[in-house]
Every structure is written in C-alpha cells, then in structure tokens.
Protein backbone atom coordinates (compact mmCIF):
# COMPACT_ATOMS: atom_id res chain seq x y z
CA UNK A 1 -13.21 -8.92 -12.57
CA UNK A 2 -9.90 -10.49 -10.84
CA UNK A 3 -11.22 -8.82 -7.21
CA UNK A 4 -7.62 -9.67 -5.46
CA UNK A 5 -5.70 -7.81 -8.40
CA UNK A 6 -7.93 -5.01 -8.09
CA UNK A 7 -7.84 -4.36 -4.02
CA UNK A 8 -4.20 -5.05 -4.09
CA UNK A 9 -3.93 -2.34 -6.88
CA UNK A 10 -6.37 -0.11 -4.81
CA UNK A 11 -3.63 -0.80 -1.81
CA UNK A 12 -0.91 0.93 -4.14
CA UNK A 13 -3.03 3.73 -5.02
CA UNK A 14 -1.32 3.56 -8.57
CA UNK A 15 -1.90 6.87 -10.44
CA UNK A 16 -4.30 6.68 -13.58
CA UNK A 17 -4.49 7.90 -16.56
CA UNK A 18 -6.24 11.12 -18.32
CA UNK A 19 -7.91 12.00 -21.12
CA UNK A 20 -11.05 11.94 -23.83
CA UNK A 21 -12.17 8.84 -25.27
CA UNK A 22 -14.16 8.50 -28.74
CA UNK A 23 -16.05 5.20 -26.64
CA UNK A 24 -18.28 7.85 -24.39
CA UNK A 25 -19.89 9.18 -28.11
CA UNK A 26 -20.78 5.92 -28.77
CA UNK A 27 -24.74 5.39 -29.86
CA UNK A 28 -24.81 2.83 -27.15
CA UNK A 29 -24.34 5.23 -24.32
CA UNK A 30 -26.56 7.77 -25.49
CA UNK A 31 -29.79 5.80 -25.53
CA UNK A 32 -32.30 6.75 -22.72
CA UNK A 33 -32.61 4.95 -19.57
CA UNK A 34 -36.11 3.84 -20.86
CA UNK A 35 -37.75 2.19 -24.52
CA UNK A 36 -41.04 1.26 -25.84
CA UNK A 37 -42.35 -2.67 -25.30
CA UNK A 38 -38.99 -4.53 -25.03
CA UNK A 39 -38.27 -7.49 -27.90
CA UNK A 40 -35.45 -9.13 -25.72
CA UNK A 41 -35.39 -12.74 -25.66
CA UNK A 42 -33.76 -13.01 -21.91
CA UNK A 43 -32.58 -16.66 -22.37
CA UNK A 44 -30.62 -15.79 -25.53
CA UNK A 45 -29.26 -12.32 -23.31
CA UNK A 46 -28.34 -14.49 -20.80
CA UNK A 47 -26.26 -16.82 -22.31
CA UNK A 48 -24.42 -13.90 -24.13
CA UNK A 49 -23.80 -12.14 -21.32
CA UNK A 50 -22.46 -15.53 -19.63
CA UNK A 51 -20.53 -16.26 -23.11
CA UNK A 52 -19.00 -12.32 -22.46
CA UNK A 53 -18.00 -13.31 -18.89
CA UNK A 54 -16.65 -16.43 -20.03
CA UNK A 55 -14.31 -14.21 -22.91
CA UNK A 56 -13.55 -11.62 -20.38
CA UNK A 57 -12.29 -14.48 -17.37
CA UNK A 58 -9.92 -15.87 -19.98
CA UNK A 59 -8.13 -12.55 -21.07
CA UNK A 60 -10.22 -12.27 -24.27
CA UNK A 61 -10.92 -8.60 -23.55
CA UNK A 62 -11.44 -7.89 -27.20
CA UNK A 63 -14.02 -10.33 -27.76
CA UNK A 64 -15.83 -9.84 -24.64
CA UNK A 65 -16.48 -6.59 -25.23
CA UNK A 66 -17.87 -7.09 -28.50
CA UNK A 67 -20.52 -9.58 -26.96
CA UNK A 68 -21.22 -6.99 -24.20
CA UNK A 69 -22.06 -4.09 -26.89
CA UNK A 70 -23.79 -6.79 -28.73
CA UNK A 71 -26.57 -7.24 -25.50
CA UNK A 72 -26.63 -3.50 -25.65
CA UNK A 73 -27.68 -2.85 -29.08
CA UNK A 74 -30.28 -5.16 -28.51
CA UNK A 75 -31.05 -3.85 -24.65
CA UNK A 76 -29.84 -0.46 -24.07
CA UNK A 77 -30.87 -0.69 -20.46
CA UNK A 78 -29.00 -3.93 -19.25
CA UNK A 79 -27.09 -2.95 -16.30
CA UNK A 80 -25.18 -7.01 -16.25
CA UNK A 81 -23.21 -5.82 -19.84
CA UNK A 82 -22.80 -1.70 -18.56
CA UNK A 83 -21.20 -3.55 -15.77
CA UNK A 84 -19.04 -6.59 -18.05
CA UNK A 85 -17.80 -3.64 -19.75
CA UNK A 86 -16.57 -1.17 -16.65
CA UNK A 87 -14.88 -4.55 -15.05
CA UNK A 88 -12.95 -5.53 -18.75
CA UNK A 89 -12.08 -1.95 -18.64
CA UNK A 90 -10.93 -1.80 -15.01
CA UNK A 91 -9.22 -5.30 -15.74
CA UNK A 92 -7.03 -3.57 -18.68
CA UNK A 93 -6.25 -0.15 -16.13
CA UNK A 94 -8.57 2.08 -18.63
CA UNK A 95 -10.36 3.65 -15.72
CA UNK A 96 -11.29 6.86 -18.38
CA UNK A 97 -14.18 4.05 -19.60
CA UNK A 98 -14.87 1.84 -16.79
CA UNK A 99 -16.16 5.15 -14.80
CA UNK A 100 -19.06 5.68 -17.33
CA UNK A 101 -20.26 2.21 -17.85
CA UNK A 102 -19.97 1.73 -14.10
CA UNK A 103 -22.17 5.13 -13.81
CA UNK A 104 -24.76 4.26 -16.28
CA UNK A 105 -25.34 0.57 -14.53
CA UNK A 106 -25.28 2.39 -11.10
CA UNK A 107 -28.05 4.73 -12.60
CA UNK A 108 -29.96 1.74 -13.96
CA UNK A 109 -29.44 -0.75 -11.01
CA UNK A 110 -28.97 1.91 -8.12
CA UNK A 111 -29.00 -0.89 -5.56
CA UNK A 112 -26.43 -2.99 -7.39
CA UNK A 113 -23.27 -3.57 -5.41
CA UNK A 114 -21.60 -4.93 -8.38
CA UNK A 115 -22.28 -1.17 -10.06
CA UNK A 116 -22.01 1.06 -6.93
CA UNK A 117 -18.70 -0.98 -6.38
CA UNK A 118 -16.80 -0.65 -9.87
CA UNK A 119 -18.05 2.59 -10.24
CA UNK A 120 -16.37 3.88 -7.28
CA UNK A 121 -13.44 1.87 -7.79
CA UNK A 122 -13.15 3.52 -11.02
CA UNK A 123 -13.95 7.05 -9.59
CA UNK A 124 -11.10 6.08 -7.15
CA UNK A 125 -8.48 5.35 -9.76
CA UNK A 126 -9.06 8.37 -11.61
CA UNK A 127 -8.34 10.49 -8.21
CA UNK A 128 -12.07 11.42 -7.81
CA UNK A 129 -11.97 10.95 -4.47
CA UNK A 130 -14.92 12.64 -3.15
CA UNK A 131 -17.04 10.82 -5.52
CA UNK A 132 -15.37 7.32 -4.57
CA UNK A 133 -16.11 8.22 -1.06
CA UNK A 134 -19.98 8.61 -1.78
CA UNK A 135 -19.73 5.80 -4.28
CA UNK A 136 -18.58 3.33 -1.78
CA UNK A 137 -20.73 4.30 1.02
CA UNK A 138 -23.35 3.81 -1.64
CA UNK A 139 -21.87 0.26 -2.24
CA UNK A 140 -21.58 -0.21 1.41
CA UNK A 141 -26.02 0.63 2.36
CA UNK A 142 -26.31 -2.25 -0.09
CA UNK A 143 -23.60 -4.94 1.15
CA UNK A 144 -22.55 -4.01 4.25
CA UNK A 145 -20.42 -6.25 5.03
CA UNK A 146 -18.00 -5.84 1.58
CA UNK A 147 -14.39 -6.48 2.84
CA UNK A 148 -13.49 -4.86 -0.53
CA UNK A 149 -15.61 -2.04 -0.35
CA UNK A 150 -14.84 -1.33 3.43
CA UNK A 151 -10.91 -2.07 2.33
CA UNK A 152 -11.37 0.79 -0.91
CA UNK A 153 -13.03 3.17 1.16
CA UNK A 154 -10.35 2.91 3.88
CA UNK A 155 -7.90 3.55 1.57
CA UNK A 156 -9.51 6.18 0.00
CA UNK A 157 -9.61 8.67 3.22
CA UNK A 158 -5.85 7.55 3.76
CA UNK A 159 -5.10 9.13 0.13
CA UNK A 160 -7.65 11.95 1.40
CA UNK A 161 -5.30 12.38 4.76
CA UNK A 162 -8.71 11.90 6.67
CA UNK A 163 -7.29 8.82 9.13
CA UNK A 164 -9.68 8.55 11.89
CA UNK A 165 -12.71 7.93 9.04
CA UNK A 166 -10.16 5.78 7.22
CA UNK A 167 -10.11 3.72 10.89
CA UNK A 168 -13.43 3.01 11.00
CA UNK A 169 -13.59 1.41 7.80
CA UNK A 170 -9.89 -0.81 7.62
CA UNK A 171 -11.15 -1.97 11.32
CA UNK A 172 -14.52 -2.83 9.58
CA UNK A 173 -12.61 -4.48 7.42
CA UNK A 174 -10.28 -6.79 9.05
CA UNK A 175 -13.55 -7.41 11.28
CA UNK A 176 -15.49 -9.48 8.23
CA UNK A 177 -12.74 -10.91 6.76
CA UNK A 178 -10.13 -11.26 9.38
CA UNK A 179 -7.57 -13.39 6.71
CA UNK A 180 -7.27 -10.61 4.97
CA UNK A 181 -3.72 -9.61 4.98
CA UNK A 182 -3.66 -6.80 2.49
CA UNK A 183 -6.43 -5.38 5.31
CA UNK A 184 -4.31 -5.54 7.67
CA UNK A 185 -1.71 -3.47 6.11
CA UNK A 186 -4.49 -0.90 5.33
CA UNK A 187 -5.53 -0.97 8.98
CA UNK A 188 -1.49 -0.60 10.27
CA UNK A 189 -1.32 2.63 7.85
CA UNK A 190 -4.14 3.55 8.77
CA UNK A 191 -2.86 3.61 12.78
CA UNK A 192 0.25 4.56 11.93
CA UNK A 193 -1.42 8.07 10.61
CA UNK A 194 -2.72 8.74 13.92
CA UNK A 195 0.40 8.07 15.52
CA UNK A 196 -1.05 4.74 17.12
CA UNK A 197 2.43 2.61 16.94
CA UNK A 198 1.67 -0.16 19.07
CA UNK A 199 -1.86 -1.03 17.19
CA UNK A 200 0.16 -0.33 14.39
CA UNK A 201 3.10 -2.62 15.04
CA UNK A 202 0.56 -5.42 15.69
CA UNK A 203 -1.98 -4.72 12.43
CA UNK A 204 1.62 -5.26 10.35
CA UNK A 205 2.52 -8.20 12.77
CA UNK A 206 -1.19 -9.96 11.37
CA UNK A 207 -0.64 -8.66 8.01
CA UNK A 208 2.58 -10.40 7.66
CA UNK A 209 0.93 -13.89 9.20
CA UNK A 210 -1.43 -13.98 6.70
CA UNK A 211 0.54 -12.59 3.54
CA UNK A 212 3.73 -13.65 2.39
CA UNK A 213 6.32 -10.54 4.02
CA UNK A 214 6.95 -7.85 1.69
CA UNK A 215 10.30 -5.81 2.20
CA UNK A 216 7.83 -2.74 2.15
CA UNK A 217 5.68 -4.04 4.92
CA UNK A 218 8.60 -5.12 7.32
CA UNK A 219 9.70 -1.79 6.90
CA UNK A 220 6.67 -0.48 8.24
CA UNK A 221 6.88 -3.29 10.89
CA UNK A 222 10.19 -2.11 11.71
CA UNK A 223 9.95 1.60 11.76
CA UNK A 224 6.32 0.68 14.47
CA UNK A 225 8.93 -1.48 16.63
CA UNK A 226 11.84 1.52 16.71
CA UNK A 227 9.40 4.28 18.16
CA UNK A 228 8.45 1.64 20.87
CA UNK A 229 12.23 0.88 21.45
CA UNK A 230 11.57 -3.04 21.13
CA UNK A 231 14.78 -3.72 20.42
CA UNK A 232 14.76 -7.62 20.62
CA UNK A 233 11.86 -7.29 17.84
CA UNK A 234 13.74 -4.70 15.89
CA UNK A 235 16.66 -7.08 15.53
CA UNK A 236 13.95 -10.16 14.67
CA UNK A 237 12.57 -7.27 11.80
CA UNK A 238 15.84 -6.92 10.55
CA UNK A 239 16.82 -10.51 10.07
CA UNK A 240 13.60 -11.40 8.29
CA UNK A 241 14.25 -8.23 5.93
CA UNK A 242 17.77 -9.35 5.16
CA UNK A 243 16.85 -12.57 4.04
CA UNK A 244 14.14 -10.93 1.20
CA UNK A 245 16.82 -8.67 0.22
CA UNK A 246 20.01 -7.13 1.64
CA UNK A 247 18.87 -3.59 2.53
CA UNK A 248 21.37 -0.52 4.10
CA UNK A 249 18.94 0.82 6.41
CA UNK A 250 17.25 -2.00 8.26
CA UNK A 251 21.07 -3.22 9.25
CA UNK A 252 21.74 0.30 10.47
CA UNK A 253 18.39 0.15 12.81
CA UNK A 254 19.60 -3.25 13.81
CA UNK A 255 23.24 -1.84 14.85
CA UNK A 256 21.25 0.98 17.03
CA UNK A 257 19.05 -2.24 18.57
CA UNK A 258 21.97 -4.61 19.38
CA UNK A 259 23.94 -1.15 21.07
CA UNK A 260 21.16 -0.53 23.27
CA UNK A 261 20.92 -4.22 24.08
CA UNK A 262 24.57 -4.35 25.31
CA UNK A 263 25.65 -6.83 22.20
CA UNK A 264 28.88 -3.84 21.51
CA UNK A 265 30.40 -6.58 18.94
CA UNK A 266 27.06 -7.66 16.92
CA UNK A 267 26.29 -3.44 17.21
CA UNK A 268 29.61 -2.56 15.33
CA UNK A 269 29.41 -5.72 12.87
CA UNK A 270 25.84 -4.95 12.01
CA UNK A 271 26.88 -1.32 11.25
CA UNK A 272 29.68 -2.03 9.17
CA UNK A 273 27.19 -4.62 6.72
CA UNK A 274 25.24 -1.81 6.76
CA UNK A 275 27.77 0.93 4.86
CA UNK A 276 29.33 -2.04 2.91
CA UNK A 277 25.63 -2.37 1.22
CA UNK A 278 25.16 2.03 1.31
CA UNK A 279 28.40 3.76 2.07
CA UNK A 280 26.63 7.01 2.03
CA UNK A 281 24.54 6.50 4.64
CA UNK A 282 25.99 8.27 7.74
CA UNK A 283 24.63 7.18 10.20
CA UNK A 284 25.73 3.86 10.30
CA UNK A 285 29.16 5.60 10.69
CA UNK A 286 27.76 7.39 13.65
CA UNK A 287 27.25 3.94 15.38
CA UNK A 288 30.27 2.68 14.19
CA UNK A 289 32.31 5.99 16.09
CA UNK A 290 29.74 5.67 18.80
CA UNK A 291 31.17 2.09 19.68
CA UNK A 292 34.21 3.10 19.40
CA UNK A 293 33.54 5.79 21.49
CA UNK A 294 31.89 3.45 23.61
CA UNK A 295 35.32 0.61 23.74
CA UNK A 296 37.88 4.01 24.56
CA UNK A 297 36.14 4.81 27.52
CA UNK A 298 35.97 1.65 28.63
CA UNK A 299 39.40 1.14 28.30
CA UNK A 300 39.84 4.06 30.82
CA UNK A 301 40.81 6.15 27.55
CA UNK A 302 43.68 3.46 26.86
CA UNK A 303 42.86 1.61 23.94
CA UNK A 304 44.11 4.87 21.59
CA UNK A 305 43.01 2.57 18.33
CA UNK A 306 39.26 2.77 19.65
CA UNK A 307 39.74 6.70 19.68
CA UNK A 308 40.90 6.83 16.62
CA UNK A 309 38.25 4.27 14.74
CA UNK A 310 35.75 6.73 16.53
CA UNK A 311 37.35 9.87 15.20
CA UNK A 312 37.55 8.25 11.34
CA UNK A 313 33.98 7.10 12.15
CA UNK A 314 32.91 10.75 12.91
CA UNK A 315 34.60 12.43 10.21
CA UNK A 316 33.40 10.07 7.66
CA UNK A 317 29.76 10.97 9.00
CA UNK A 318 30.53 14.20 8.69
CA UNK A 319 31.88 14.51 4.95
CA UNK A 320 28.21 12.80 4.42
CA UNK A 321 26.23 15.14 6.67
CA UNK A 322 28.07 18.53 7.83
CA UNK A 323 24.87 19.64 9.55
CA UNK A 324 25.58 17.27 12.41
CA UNK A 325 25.75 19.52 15.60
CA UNK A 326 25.08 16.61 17.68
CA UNK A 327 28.48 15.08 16.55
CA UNK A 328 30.74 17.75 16.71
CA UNK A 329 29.92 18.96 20.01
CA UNK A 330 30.63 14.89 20.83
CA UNK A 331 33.80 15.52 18.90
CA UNK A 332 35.01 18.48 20.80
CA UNK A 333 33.62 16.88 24.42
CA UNK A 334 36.18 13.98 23.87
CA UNK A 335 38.75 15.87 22.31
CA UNK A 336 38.50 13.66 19.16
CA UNK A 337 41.29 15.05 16.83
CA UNK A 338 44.72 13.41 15.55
C-alpha cells in the first residue's frame, strides 16, 4: 500500500462510501480461524504472495487479487493475503472490503501492525470512528513509534472534536518523524482547536518548510498570524499566497496589515486588488473608505475627494452587507453624505 497517498488522504478526511458487497459471502471469508493438519507448501505461498505484492505495487489490482484469493483457498488462515487484499482495496478507495479483510488478519495476527493498522484505517474511512480510535491504539501497543498511526489517530479525535487527545498524538507524531510536513499540519489544526495560535502559527510555519505550500495551509498560516496581529508576517503570508494563486481574501487581510503598519498607499492598493479579484467582498471596501477616511482627516477635513471616495467606499459596503452597524454609526459620526 502507497503509505504517503493514504496519510495524505487520511489528512483530508475524504468521505467514503456505503453499502453491501456480494465479496463478504464469499466461501473464503467464511472458513474458520482454524483447519485440520495444514498441506501448505510455504515456499510456493511465499512466492505467491510476493508475486501478489509485486501485481498490486504496479496497479495490477485485478490480478493481485486473484493471486491473494488463490493463497486463501489453499490457506484460509494466512493473515499476509487477508492483509494484500484490505491494502488493494484501500489502494482503489473501497473501504466497504478493506474493513473485513483487515478484521479477519487483525483476528488472526492480533499483534500485526500491518493488520491493526489497515484495519483501522479502513474503520476510519468508513466514519467508524470509535472503532478507528481502538484500532489504532491497538496498532500503536505494537509499534509505538508509527508516525502514521500516531498521524491517523490524531486526526481521528480532530474529526471526533476531541483536540486535547488529538494533541497528544500529532505531537507524538511530529516527535518520531520530525520531516513530516503533512504532521505538522495535523499538529497546527490540532492547536488551532484549542485556541493555541502561536504553537499553531509555528506547527504551519514547519509544515510549510518541509512540504511544498499549499494555498489551504497558508491560509491557516495566515488566519494564526492575524489573531496575533503580526502584521509584517501577515503581509509575508499574503505575498507567498498570491504567487500560488490570486486569492480575494488574503489581499484584503494584507490591506488591514499594511493600514496598521502605517503603509496608507500599499493599504488602499492592496484593497483595491483585492475587490478587482471578488467585488463582493465588503470588506475590502471598508478599508478602502477607512483610508479614505483616514487621508480627509488628515487633510484637516480639506481634501473633499478623500470624503467622498470614503462615502462611495461605505455605501458600496453597505449594498453588500446592510447589517453593518459599525459603519453607519462611522457614517453618521463624520457626517458622510453628498
């Protein structure tokens, strides 16, 4: 099984699939856990079940799982195919029949990480998430020290809302394998959940030096650095976002940084990318009529263009967003009307 595909698919928490399969009636998986004097030649298993992994590696799903069922005709109780078949299955998103070849091998082998593991992987995807939790702590007495399985778990209180437990294990995780970016975004979340923004801010900054920068996770950089009023950093944020893609609301948060840093020009210019990307989004108008606001009075009230690039600013918020109190009692303070 691709393990990177699958944590960074864990990371999404994609939704799964439901339903019955016809597989689960199969002879195969009704056979008892033990038989009379085995016939198995284990040389000739072996190099079928390495032929299988071989198949599976290479994309030959089909094929691979014929050599898996192949071992089991001949070996109901070999937890190496149970497990060839839950990882093809988890490889092709078909978590409805990875869960009970992953359960049988976990039942046969019940201090097999590779079982415990996929099982609760697969327990995970199908929003079992109780039984992932036990699953993975299972997976965890046996290996510890699993940055998957401490990664999975993590994520799996997150989708639970259960954040301090998801700590322990995303800290655990970014502890044994500390280049682990996708880890480190876990571990940010994580944080941010608990309303930790600095230890937030810097499990994104660590994510984003060891992964190439998402948009999605210099948002969540970005949103860290605004509660913590870094505005230097928030401007940095925004820069690096523009160049991935050109984005509304990261040039609006930059406009709000550059205003508080004094920069009154690169405020207003940054404001007025923003609503040429969104012009729905109000308030990047709000800055815009806030440095105007901001030039009138300190003209001494005599630059009457300001005023009125302020008052167009306002009521263009306001079309937007009526339920602006905040703005209209600015309005009336100023006297902003024509």
């Amino acid at each position: 099984m691709n393990r990177n595909v699958l944590l960074l698919i864990c990371i999404a928490a994609i939704s799964c699939c439901v339903g019955c399969t016809d597989w689960l009636r199969s002879p195969e998986y009704r056979q008892p856990l033990s038989t009379g004097p085995s016939t198995v030649d284990p040389a000739a298993q072996a190099d079928t079940l390495d032929q299988a992994d071989a198949l599976a590696s290479s994309g030959d799903y089909d094929a691979a799982l014929v050599l898996f069922h192949d071992v089991l005709e001949d070996d109901p109780t070999s937890a190496p195919a149970y497990i060839g078949i839950g990882d093809v299955h988890l490889e092709q998103g078909d978590y409805q029949q990875a869960e009970p070849a992953f359960a049988r091998a976990a039942k046969l082998e019940p201090r097999n990480f590779n079982a415990q593991y996929g099982h609760a992987v697969s327990l995970q995807m199908l929003d079992r998430l109780v039984e992932a939790v036990r699953a993975y702590h299972r997976a965890l007495t046996i290996k510890p020290d699993s940055p998957e399985a401490n990664l999975n778990l993590a994520t799996t209180y997150l989708q639970m809302e259960q954040s301090n437990h998801a700590i322990v294990f995303a800290e655990k995780a970014v502890e044994v394998d500390p280049n682990n970016g996708p880890a480190w975004v876990n571990l940010g979340v994580a944080y941010e959940r608990v309303e930790r923004w600095g230890d937030a801010a810097e499990a994104y900054v660590a994510a984003s030096e060891r992964m190439e920068p998402t948009p999605e996770l210099m948002t969540n950089l970005l949103n860290m650095l605004v509660r913590q009023k870094r505005y230097r950093e928030v401007v940095n944020v925004c820069d690096t976002i523009q160049k991935l893609h050109a984005d509304a609301a990261s040039l609006e948060r930059k406009g709000w940084a550059l205003f508080r840093l004094g920069d009154y020009e690169g405020s207003t210019q940054a404001y007025l990318e923003s609503i040429g990307i969104d012009d729905t989004l109000w308030r990047a108008y709000n800055g815009l009529g806030v440095n105007a606001l901001n030039r009138w009075l300190l003209s001494k009230e005599v630059d009457t263009e300001a005023r009125l690039q302020a008052l167009d600013a306002f009521r263009a918020s306001l079309q937007i967003n009526a339920d602006q109190q905040k703005v209209i009692g600015l309005m009336l303070k100023y006297n902003l009307q024509r």
